[in-house]
N, C-alpha and C. Protein backbone atom coordinates (compact mmCIF):
# COMPACT_ATOMS: atom_id res chain seq x y z
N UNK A 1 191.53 -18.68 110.02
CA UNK A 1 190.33 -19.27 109.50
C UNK A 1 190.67 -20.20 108.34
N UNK A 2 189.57 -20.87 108.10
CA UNK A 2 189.71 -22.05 107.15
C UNK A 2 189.67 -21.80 105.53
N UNK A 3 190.58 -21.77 104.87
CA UNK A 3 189.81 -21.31 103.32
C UNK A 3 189.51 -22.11 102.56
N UNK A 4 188.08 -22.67 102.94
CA UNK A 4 187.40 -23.74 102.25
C UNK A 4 187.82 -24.50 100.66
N UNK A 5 187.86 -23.17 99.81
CA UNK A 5 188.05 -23.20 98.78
C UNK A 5 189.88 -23.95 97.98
N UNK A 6 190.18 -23.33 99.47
CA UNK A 6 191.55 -23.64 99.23
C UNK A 6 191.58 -25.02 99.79
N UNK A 7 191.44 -25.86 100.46
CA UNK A 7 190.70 -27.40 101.02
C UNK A 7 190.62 -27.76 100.34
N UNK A 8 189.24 -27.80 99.43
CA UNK A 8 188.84 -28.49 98.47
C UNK A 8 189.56 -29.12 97.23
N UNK A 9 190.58 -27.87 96.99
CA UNK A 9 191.57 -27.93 95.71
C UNK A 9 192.62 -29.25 96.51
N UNK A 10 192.94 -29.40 97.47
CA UNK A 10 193.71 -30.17 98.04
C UNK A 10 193.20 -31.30 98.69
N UNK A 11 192.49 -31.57 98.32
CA UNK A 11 190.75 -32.68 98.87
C UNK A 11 191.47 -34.04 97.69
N UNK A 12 191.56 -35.31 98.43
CA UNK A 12 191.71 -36.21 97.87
C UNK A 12 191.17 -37.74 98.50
N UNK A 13 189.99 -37.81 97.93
CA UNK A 13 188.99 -39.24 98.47
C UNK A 13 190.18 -40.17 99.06
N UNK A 14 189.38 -40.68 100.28
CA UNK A 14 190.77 -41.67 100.43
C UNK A 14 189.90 -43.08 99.65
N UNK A 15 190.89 -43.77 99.82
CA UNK A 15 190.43 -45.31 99.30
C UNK A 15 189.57 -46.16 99.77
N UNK A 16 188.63 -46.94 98.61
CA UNK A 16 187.78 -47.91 99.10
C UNK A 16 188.31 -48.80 99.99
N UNK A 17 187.70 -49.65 100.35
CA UNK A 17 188.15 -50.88 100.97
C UNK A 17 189.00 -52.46 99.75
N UNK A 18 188.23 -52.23 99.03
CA UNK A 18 188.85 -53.24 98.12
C UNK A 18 190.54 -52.44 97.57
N UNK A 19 190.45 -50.96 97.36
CA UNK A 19 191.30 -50.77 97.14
C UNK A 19 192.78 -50.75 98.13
N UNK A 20 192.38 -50.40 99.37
CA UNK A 20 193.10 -50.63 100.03
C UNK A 20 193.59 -52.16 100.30
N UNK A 21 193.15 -52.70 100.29
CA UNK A 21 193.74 -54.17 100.77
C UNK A 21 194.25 -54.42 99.45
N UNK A 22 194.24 -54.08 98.42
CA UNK A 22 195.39 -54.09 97.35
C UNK A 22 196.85 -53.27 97.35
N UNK A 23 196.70 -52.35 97.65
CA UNK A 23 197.92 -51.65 98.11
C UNK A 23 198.06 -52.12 98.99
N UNK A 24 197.88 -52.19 99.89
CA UNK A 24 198.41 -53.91 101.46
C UNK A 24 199.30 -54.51 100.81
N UNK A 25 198.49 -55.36 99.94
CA UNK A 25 198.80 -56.47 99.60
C UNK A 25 200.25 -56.52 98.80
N UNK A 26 200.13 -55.56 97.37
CA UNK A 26 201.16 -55.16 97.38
C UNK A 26 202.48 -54.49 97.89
N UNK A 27 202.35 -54.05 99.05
CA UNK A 27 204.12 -53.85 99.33
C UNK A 27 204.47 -54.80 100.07
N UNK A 28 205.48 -55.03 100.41
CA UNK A 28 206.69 -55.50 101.20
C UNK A 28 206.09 -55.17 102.46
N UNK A 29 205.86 -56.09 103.66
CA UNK A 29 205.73 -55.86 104.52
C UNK A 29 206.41 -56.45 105.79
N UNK A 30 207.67 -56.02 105.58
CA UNK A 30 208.77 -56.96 107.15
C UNK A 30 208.53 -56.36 107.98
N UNK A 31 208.27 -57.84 109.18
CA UNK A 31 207.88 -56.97 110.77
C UNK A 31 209.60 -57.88 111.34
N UNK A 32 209.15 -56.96 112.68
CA UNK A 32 210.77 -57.33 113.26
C UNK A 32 210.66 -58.73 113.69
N UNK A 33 209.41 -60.25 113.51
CA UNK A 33 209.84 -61.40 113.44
C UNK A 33 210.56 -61.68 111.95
N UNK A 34 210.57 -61.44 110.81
CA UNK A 34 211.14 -61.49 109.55
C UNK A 34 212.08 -60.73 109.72
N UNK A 35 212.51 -59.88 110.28
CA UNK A 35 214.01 -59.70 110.29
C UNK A 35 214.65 -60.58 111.44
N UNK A 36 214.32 -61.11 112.16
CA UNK A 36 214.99 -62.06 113.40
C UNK A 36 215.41 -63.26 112.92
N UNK A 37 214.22 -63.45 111.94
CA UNK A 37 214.45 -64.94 111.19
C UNK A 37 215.52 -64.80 110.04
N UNK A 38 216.13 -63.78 109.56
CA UNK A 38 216.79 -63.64 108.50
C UNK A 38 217.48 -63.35 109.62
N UNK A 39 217.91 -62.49 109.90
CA UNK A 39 219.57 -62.08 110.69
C UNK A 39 220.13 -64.38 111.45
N UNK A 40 218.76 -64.50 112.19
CA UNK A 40 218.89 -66.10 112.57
C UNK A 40 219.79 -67.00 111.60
N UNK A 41 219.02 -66.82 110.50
CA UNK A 41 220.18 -67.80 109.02
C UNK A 41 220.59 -67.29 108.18
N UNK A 42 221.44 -66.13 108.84
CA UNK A 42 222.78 -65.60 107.95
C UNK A 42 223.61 -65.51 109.46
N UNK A 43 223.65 -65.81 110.64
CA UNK A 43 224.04 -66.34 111.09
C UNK A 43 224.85 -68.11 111.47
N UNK A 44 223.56 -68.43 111.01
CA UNK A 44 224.05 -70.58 110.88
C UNK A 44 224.65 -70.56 110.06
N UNK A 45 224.93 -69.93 109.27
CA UNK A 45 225.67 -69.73 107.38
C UNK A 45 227.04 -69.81 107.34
């Protein structure tokens, strides 16, 4: 069974919307075209 009480203590709002697209925004975000393009010209190099 569920111990509500014990939930709650471990209960953490997730994020607005404005807040989230700030943490987005801030990290680093390489997809595997940005690594193709870097491995690409350290290759021609």
């Amino acid at each position: 069974m569920l111990d509500f009480e014990e939930e709650l203590k471990r209960f953490r709002p997730s994020l607005e919307i404005g807040e989230v697209e700030d943490a987005i925004g801030r990290e680093d975000l390489t997809d595997m075209t940005d690594l193709m393009v870097e491995l690409l010209r350290e290759s021609r190099e």
